[in-house]
Protein backbone atom coordinates (compact mmCIF):
# COMPACT_ATOMS: atom_id res chain seq x y z
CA UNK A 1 21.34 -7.23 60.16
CA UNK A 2 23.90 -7.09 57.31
CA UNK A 3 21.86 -9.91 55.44
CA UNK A 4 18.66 -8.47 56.11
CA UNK A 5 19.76 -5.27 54.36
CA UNK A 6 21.44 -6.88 51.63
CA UNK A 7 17.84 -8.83 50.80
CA UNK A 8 16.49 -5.69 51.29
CA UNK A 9 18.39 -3.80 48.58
CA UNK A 10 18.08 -6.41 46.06
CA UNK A 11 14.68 -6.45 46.22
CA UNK A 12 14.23 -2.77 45.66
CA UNK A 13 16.45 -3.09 43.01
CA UNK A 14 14.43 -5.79 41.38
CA UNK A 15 11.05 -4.11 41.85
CA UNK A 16 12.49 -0.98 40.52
CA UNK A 17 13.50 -2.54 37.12
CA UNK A 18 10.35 -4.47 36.55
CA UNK A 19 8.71 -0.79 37.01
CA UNK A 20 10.92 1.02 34.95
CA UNK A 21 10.58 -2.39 32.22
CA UNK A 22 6.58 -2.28 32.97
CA UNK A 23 6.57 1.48 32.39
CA UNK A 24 8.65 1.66 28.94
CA UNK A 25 6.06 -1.09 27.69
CA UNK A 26 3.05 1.20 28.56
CA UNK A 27 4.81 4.02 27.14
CA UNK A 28 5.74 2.25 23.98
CA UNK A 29 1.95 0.90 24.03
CA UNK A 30 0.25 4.13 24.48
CA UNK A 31 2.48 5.81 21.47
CA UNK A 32 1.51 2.78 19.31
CA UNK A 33 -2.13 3.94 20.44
CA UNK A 34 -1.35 7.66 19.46
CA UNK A 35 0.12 7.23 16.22
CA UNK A 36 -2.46 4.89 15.38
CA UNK A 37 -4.81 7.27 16.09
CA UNK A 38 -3.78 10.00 14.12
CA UNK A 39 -3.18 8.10 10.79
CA UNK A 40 -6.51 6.68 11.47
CA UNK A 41 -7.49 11.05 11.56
CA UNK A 42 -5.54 11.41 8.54
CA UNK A 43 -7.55 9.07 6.75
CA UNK A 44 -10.97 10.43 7.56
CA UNK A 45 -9.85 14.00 6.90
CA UNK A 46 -8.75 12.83 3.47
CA UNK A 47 -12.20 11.12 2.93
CA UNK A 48 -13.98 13.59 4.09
CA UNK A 49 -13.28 16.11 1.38
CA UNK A 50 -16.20 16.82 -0.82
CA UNK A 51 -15.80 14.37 -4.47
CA UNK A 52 -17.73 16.28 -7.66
CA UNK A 53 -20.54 13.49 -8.33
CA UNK A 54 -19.31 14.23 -11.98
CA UNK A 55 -15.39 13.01 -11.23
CA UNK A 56 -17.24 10.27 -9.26
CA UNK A 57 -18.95 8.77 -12.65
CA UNK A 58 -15.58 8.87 -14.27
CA UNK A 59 -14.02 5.21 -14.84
CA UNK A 60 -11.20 4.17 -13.50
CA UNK A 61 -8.82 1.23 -14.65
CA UNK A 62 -6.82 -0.34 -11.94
CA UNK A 63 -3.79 -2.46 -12.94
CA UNK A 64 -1.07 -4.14 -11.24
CA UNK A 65 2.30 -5.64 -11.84
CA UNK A 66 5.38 -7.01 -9.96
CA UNK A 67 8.79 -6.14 -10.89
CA UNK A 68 11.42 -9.38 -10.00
CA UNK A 69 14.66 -9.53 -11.52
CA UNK A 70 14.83 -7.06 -13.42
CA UNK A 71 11.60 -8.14 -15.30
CA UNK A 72 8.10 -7.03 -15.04
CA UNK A 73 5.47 -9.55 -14.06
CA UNK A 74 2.16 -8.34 -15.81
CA UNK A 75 -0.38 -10.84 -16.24
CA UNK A 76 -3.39 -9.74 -14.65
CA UNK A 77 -4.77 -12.69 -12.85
CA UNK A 78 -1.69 -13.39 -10.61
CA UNK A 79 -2.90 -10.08 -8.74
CA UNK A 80 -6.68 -10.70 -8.72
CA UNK A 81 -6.56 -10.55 -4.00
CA UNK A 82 -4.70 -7.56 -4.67
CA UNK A 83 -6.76 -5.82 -7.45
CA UNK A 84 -9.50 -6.96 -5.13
CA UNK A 85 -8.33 -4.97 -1.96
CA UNK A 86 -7.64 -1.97 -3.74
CA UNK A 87 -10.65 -1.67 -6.13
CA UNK A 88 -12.82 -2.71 -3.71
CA UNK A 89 -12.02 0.36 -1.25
CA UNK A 90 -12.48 2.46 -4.45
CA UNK A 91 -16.18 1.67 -4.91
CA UNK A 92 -17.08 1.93 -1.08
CA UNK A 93 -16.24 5.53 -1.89
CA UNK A 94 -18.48 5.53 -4.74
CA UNK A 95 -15.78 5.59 -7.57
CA UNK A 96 -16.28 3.61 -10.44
CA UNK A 97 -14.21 0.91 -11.79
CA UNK A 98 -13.62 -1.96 -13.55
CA UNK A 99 -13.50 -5.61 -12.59
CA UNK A 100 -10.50 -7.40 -13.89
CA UNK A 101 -12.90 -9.57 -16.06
CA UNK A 102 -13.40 -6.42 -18.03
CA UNK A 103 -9.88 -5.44 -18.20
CA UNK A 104 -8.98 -8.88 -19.28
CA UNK A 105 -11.35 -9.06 -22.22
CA UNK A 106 -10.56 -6.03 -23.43
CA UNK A 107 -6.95 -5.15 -23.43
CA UNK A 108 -4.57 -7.61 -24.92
CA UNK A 109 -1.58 -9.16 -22.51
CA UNK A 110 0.42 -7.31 -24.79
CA UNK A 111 -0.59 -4.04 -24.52
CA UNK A 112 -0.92 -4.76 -20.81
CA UNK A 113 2.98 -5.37 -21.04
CA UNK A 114 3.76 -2.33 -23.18
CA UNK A 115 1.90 0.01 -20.46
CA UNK A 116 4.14 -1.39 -17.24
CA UNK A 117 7.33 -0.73 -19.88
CA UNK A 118 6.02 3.27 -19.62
CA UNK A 119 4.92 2.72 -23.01
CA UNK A 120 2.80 5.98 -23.42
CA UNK A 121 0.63 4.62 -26.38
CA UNK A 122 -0.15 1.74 -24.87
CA UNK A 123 -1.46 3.64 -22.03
CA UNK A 124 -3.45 5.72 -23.84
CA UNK A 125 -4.44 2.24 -26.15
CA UNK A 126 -5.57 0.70 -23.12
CA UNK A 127 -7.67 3.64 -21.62
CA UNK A 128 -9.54 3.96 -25.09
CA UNK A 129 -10.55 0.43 -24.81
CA UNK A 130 -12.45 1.10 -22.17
CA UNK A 131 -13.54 4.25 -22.32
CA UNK A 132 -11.60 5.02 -18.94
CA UNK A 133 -11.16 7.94 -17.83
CA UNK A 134 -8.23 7.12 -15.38
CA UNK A 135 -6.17 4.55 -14.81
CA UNK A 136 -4.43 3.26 -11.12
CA UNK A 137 -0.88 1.27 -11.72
CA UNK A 138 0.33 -0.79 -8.68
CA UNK A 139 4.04 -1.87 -9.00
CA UNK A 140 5.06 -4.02 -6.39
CA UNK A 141 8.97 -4.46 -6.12
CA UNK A 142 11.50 -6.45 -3.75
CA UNK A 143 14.74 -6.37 -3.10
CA UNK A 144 17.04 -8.82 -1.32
CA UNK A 145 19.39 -8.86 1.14
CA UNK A 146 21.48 -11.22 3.93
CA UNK A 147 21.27 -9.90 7.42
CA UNK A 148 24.21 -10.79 9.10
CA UNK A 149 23.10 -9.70 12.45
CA UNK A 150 20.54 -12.29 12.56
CA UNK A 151 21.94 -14.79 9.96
CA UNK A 152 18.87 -14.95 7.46
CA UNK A 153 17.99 -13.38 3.90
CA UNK A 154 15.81 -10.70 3.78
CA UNK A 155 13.17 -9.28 1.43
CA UNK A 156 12.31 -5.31 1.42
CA UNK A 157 8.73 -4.99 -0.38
CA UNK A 158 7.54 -2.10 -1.72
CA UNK A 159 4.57 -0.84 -3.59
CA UNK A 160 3.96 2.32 -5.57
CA UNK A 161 0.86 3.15 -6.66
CA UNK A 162 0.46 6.36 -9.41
CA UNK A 163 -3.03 7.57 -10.37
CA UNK A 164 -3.04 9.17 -14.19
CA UNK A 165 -5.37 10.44 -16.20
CA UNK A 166 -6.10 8.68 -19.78
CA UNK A 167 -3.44 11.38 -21.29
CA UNK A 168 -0.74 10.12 -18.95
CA UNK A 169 -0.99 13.36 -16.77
CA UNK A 170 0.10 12.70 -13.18
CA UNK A 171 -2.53 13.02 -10.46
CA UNK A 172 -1.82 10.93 -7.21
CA UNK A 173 1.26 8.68 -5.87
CA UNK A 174 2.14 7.16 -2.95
CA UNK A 175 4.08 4.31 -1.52
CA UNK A 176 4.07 1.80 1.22
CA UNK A 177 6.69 -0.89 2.33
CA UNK A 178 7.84 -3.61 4.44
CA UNK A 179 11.80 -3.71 4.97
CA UNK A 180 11.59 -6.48 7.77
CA UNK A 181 9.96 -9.33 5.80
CA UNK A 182 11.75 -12.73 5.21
CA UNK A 183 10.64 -15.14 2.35
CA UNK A 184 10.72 -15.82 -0.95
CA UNK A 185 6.73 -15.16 -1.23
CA UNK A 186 7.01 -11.48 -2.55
CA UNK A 187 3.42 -11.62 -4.00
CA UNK A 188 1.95 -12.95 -0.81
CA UNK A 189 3.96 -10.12 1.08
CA UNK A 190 2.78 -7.08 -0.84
CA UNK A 191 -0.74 -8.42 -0.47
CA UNK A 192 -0.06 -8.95 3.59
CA UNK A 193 0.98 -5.05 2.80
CA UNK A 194 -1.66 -4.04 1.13
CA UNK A 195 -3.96 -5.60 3.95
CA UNK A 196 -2.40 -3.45 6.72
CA UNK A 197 -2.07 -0.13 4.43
CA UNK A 198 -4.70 -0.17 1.95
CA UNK A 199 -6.82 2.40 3.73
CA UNK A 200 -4.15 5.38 3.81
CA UNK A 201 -3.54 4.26 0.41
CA UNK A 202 -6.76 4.68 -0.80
CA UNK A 203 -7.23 7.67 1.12
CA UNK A 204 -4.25 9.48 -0.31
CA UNK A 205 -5.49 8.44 -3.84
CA UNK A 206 -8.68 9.72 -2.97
CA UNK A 207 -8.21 12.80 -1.73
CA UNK A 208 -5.97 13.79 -4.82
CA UNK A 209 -8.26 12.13 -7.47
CA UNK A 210 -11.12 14.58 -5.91
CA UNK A 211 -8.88 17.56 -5.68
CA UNK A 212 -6.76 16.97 -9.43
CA UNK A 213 -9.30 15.56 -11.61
CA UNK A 214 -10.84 17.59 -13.96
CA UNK A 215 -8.50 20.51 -13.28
C-alpha cells in the first residue's frame, strides 16, 4: 500500500511539472505571437500615413559605412546586400533613389570618406552631385567583449540609420542591434540584422520622411 502510494505521488509530481514546463512554453510562445503582432501593427500604421506624391519624387541617396577600430570603413561596394535591403524597401514604397552604380560614379571615395567623418561640406558636396534631395547614412558598429559565463567572445552589432536633408537638417533616426552575436563576421551580422529588422526600419524612416520633409 505504502509503495503503491509512493508511485502514486511521484507520478503526480512528474505530470505536474511537465504541465507547468508545457504551459510556460505556450505562454512564452503565445507572447512571442503577441509582440510579433503588434510590431508587425506598428509597421502598417507607419506605412499607412498619406506620402505628398511631391516628397515622393524627391531623390534620396543612401550610403553606408562600418565603424571597426576606431576607423570608418567607407567604400561603397563592401555594403552593396545591405544597400540592397534597405533601398530596395524604399522604392516598394514608391520613394526614389539611387543605385550604388550612380553613387559610385559620381561622388569620389574621398568625399564619400569626408561625409562618414561628419564633414558637413562634403555632405552637402555629395548631395549636389546628384541632385539629391536627401540622403540615408547607415553606420554599422561592433563592439567586443569575453563572456565569462559561457567562456566565448562576443560581438554587440549595432546599426544607426539618420535620414537628412541635403542641408544636413535632421529628419529621421533609428537604431537596431544584436548584443548576443558571436563572430568575427561583423559585416555579415549587421546584414543578418538588417534581414530581420529592415521593415520597422524602413517604416520608421518612412513615416518621418512623409511627416518632416518639406516642412
Amino acid at each position: 500500500m505504502l509503495r503503491a502510494l509512493i508511485v502514486l505521488l511521484a507520478c503526480s509530481s512528474l505530470w505536474s511539472g511537465s504541465w507547468a514546463q508545457g504551459f510556460k512554453f505556450s505562454n512564452e510562445e503565445t507572447a512571442d505571437k503577441a509582440r510579433e503582432a503588434e510590431k508587425q501593427a506598428q509597421v502598417q500604421s507607419q506605412l499607412a500615413g498619406p506620402c505628398r506624391s511631391k516628397i515622393k519624387n524627391q531623390k534620396i541617396m543612401v550610403l553606408i559605412g562600418e565603424s571597426r577600430d576606431g576607423r570608418v570603413q567607407s567604400t561603397q561596394s563592401q555594403f552593396s546586400n545591405h544597400f540592397d535591403a534597405i533601398n530596395g524597401r524604399l522604392r516598394s514604397l514608391g520613394l526614389k533613389t539611387f543605385t550604388q552604380a550612380q553613387i559610385t560614379a559620381q561622388i569620389a571615395q574621398a568625399e564619400v570618406d569626408a561625409y562618414f567623418k561628419n564633414n558637413p561640406d562634403a555632405a552637402l558636396s555629395a548631395s549636389k552631385r546628384l541632385a539629391a534631395q536627401y540622403i540615408l547614412r547607415g553606420m554599422i558598429s561592433s563592439q567586443a567583449a569575453y563572456n565569462t559565463m559561457v567562456r566565448v567572445n562576443q560581438v554587440a552589432i549595432r546599426m544607426h540609420f539618420t535620414l537628412t536633408d541635403a542641408g544636413g537638417k535632421l529628419l529621421s533616426e533609428t537604431s537596431v542591434e544584436n548584443s548576443s552575436y558571436s563572430g568575427v563576421d561583423t559585416s555579415g551580422m549587421a546584414l543578418t540584422l538588417i534581414g530581420e529588422k529592415a521593415d520597422e526600419v524602413v517604416a520608421q524612416l518612412y513615416s518621418d520622411y512623409c511627416r518632416m520633409a518639406g516642412s
